[in-house]
Protein backbone atom coordinates (compact mmCIF):
# COMPACT_ATOMS: atom_id res chain seq x y z
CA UNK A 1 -29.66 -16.11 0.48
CA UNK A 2 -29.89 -19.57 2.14
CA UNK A 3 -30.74 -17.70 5.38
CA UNK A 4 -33.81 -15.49 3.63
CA UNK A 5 -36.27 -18.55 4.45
CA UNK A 6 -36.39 -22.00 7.03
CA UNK A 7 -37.02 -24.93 5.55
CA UNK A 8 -40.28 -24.74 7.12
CA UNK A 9 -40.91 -20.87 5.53
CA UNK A 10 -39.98 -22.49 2.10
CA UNK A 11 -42.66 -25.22 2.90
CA UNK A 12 -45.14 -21.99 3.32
CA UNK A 13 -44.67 -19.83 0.54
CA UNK A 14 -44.89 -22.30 -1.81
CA UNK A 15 -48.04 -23.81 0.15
CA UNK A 16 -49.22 -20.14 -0.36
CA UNK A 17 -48.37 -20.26 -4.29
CA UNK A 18 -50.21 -23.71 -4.76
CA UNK A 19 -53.53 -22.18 -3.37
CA UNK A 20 -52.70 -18.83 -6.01
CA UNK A 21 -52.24 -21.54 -9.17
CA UNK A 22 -55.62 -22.68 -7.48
CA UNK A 23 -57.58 -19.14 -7.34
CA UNK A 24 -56.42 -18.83 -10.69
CA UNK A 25 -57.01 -22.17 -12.03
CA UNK A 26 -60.66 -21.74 -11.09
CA UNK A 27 -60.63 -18.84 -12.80
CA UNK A 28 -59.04 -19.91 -16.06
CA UNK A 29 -60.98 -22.92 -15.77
CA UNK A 30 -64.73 -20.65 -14.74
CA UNK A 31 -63.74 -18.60 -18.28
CA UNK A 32 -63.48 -21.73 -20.24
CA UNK A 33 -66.63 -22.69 -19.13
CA UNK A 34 -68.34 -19.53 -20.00
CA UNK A 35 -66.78 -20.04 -23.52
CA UNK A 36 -68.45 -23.42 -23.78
CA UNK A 37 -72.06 -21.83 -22.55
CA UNK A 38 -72.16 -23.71 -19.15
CA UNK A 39 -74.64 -22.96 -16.33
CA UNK A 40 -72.95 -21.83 -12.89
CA UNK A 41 -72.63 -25.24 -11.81
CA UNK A 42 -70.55 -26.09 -14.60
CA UNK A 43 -68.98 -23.05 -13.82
CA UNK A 44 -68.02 -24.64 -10.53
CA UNK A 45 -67.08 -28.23 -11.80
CA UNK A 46 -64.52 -26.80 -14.65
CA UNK A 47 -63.05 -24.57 -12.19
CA UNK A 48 -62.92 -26.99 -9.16
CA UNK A 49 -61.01 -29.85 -11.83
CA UNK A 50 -59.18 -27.13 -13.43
CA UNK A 51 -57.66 -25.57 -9.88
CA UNK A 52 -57.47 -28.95 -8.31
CA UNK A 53 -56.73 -31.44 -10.75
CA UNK A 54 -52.96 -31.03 -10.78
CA UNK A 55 -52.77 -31.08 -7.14
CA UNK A 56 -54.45 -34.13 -6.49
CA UNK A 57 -52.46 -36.22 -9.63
CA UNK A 58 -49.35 -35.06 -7.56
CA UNK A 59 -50.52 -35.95 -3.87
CA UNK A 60 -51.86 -39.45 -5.22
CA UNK A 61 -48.91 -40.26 -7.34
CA UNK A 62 -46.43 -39.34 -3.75
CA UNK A 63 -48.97 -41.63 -1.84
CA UNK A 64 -48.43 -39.79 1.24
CA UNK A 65 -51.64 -39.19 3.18
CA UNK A 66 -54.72 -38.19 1.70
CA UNK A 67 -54.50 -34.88 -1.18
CA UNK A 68 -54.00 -31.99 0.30
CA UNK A 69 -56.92 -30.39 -1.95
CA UNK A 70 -59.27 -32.36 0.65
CA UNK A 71 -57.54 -32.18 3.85
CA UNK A 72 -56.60 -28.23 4.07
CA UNK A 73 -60.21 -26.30 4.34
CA UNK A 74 -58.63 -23.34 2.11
CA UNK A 75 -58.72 -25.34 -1.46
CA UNK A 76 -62.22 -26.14 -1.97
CA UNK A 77 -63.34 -22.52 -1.48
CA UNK A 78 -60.26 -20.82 -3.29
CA UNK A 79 -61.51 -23.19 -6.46
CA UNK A 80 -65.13 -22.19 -6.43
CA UNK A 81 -64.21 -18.31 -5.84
CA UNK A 82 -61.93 -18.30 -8.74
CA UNK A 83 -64.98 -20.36 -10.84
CA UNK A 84 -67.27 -17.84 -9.25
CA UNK A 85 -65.52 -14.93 -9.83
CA UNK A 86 -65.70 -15.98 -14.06
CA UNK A 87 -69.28 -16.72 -13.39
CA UNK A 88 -69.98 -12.81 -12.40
CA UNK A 89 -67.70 -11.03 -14.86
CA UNK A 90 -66.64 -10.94 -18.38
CA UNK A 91 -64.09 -9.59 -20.30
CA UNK A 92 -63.64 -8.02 -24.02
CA UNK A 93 -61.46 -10.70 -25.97
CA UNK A 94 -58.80 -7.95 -26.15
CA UNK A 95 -58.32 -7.79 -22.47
CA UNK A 96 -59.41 -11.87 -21.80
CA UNK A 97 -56.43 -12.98 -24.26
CA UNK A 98 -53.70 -10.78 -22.30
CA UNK A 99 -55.03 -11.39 -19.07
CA UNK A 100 -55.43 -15.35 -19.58
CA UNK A 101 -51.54 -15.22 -20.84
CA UNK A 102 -50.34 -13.57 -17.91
CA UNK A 103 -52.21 -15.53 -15.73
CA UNK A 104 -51.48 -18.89 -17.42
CA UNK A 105 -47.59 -18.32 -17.28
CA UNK A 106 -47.75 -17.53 -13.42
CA UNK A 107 -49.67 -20.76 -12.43
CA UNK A 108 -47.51 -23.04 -14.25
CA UNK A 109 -44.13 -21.42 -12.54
CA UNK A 110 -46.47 -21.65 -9.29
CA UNK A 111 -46.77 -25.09 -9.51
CA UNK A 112 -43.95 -26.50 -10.68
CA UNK A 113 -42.63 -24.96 -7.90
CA UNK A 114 -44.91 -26.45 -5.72
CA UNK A 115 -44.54 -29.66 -7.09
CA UNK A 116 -41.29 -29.99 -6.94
CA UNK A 117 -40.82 -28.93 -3.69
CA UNK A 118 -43.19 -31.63 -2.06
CA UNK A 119 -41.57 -34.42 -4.57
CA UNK A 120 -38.34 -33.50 -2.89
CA UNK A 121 -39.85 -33.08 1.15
CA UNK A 122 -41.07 -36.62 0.98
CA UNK A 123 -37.42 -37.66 0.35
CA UNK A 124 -37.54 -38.34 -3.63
CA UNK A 125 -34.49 -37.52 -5.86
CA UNK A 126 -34.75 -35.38 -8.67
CA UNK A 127 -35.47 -36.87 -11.57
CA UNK A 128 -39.26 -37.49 -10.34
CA UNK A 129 -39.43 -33.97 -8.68
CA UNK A 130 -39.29 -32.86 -12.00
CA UNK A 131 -42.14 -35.12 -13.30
CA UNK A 132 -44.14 -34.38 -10.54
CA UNK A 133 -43.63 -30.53 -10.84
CA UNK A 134 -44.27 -30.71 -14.33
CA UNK A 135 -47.39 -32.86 -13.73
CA UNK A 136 -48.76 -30.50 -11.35
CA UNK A 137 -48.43 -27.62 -13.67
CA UNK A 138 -50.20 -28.99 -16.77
CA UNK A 139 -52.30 -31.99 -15.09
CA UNK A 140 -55.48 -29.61 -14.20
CA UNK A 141 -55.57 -27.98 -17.25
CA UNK A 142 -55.36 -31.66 -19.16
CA UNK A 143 -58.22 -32.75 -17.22
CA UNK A 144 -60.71 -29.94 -17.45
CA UNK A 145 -59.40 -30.24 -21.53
CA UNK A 146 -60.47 -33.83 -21.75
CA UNK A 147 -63.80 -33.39 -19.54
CA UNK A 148 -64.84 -31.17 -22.05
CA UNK A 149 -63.76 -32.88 -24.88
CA UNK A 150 -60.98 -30.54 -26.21
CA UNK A 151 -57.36 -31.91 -26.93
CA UNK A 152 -55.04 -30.91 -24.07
CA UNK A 153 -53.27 -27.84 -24.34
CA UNK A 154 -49.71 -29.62 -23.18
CA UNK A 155 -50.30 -31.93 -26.09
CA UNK A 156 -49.15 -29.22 -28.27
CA UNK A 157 -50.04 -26.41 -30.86
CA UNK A 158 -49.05 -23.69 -28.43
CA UNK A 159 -46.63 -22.22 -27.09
CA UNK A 160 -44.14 -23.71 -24.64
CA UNK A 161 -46.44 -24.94 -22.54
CA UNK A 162 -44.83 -28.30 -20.49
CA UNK A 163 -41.50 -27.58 -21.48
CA UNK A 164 -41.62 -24.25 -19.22
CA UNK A 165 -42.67 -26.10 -16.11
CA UNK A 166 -39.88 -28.69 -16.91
CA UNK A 167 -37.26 -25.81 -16.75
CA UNK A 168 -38.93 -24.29 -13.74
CA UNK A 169 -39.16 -27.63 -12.31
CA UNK A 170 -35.46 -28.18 -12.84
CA UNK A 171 -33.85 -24.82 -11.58
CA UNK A 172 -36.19 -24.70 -8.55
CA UNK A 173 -34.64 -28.21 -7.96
CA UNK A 174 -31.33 -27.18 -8.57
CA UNK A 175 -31.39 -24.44 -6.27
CA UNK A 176 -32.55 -26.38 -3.18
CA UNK A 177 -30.00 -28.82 -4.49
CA UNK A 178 -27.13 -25.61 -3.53
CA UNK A 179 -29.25 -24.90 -0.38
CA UNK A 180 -30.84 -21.57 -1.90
CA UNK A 181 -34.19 -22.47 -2.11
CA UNK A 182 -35.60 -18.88 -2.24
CA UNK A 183 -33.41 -17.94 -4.91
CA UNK A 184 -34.97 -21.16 -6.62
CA UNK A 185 -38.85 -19.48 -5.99
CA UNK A 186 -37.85 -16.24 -7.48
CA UNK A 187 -35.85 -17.25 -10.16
CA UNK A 188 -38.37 -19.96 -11.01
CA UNK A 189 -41.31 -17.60 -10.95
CA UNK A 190 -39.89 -14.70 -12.91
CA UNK A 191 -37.91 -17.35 -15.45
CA UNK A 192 -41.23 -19.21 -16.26
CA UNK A 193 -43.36 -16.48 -16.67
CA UNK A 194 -40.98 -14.41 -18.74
CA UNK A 195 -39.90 -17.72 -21.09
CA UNK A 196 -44.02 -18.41 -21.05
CA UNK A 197 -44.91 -15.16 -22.11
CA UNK A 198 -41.48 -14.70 -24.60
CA UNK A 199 -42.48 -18.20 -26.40
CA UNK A 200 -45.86 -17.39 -27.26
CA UNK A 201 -45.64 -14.00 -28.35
CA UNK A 202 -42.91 -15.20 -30.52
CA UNK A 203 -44.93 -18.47 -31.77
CA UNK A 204 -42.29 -20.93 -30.11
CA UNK A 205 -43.44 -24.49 -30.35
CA UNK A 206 -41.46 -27.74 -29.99
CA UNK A 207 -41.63 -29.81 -33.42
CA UNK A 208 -43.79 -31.56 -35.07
CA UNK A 209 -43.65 -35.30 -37.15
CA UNK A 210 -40.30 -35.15 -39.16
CA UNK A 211 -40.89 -36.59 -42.19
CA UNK A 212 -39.09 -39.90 -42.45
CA UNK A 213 -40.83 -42.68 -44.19
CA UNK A 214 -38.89 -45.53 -42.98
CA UNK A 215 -40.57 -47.83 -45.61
CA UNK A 216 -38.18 -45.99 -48.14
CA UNK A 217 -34.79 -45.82 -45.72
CA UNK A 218 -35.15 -50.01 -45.07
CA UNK A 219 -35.42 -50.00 -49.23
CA UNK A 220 -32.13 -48.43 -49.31
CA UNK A 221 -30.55 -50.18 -46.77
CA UNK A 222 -31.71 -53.67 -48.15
CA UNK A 223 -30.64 -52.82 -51.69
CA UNK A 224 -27.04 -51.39 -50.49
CA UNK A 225 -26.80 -54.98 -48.79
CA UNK A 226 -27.79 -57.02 -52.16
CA UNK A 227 -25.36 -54.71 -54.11
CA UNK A 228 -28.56 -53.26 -56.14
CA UNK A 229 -29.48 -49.69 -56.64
CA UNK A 230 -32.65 -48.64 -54.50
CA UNK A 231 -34.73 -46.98 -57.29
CA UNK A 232 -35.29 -50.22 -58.70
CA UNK A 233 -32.49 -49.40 -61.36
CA UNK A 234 -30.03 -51.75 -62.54
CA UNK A 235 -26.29 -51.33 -62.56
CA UNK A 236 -24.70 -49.91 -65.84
CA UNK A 237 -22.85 -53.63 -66.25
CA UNK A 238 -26.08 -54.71 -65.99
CA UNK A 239 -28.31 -53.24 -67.92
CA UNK A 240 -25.43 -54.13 -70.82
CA UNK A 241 -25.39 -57.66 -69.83
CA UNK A 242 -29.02 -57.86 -70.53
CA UNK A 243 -28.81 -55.86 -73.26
CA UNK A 244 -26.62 -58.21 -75.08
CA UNK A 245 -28.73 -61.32 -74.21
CA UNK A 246 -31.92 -59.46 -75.57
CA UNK A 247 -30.94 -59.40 -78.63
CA UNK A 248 -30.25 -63.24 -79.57
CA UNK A 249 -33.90 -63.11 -78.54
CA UNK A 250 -34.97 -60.83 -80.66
CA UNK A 251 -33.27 -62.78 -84.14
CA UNK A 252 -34.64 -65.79 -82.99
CA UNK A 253 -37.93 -64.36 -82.84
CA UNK A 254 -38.04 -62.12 -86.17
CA UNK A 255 -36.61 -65.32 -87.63
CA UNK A 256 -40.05 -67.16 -86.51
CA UNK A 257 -42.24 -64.78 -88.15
CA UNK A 258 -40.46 -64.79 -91.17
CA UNK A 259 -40.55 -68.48 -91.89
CA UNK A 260 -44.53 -68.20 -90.49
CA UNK A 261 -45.11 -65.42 -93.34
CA UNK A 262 -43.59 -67.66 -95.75
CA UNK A 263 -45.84 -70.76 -94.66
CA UNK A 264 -48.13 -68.79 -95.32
CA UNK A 265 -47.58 -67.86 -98.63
């Protein structure tokens, strides 16, 4: 399997699967603007940061020449053709919603292959391949999110969203890591598209706040330390201690009103 594709054919196909996350980036990124009632060239803008946004976090953060996105002729255009191509046709929801999920679970496998595999050319170890995979997977769709002031998708409320190009990240990584790259591309692809599509068909999500209120668990702690109770309560031996010097000050005090009463007589 190691044999299948040269280091430099590996270096290829997954140059060839950044600028398909691209095409269909613009796209995704074209439809959103359509949603939000832009003109064509906010067709082009949303699509452009959509399909190159991720790239360019990725090729700034390796600091190794200028981003690909503006050095290779073939990204520009791929971005506006995608934008374009959202520009000229619609869809029914129906058919939008399916194809948008299909779509949206190949790009992120895409790229966090592509990702990876550039973190790990430049000579990095794994640990940031797999933040730099995962950035390039989710970073464009972040961007276009917060241009158009929406929340981020990655930030949650979805389905597995980041944690899908975390595992592609890590497998693809893995495999190179056993010198079968290609195995790592087609496992990585057809894994994170089937876990993408799995998880939100299923309503997967990662969860939310637990609901600890650590104002309440230091209460406890401080009132195990002091030998209290941390309701506020008082031991039983306690409570009958105070019981029991109560009432002396309750005789002393009915005896008071009884001499008063009799004053006043």
């Amino acid at each position: 399997m190691s044999q299948v594709l040269s280091p430099s054919d590996v270096s290829l196909v997954t140059h060839y699967l950044d600028l398909a996350g691209v095409a269909i980036c613009g796209l995704l990124g074209g439809a959103v603007a359509r949603a939000e009632g832009l003109d064509l060239f906010g067709y082009l803008v949303v699509g452009t940061v959509s399909g190159l946004g991720g790239g360019i976090i990725r090729d700034t953060l390796l600091q190794h020449g200028t981003p690909v996105a503006l050095t290779d002729g073939a990204y520009l255009p791929t971005a506006f053709a995608g934008a374009f191509l959202a520009f000229l046709f619609t869809f029914g929801e129906e058919q939008w919603n399916r194809l948008f999920l299909y779509l949206d679970a190949a790009v992120l496998s895409f790229w966090a292959i592509a990702g990876a595999q550039r973190t790990l050319s430049v000579g990095l170890a794994w640990l940031p391949a797999v933040l730099i995979g995962t950035l390039t997977a989710v970073g464009g769709g972040a961007v276009r999110d917060v241009l158009l002031r929406r929340v981020p998708a990655v930030l949650g409320g979805n389905g597995l969203y980041a944690t899908v190009a975390i595992a592609v990240s890590g497998l693809y990584i893995l495999c190179a890591d056993q010198g079968v790259p290609t195995l790592g591309i087609i496992l990585g692809v057809l894994g994170g598209v089937l876990l993408r599509l799995v998880a939100t068909r299923r309503g997967w999500q990662l969860p939310g706040g637990l609901p600890m209120e650590p104002g309440k668990a230091l209460g406890h702690v401080r009132a195990r330390t002091r030998g209290g109770r941390p309701d506020g309560a008082q031991p039983p031996g306690d409570e009958e201690q105070s019981a029991e010097q109560e009432q002396p000050r309750d005789q002393e005090q009915r005896h008071d009103e009884e001499q008063r009463h009799d004053e006043g007589e």
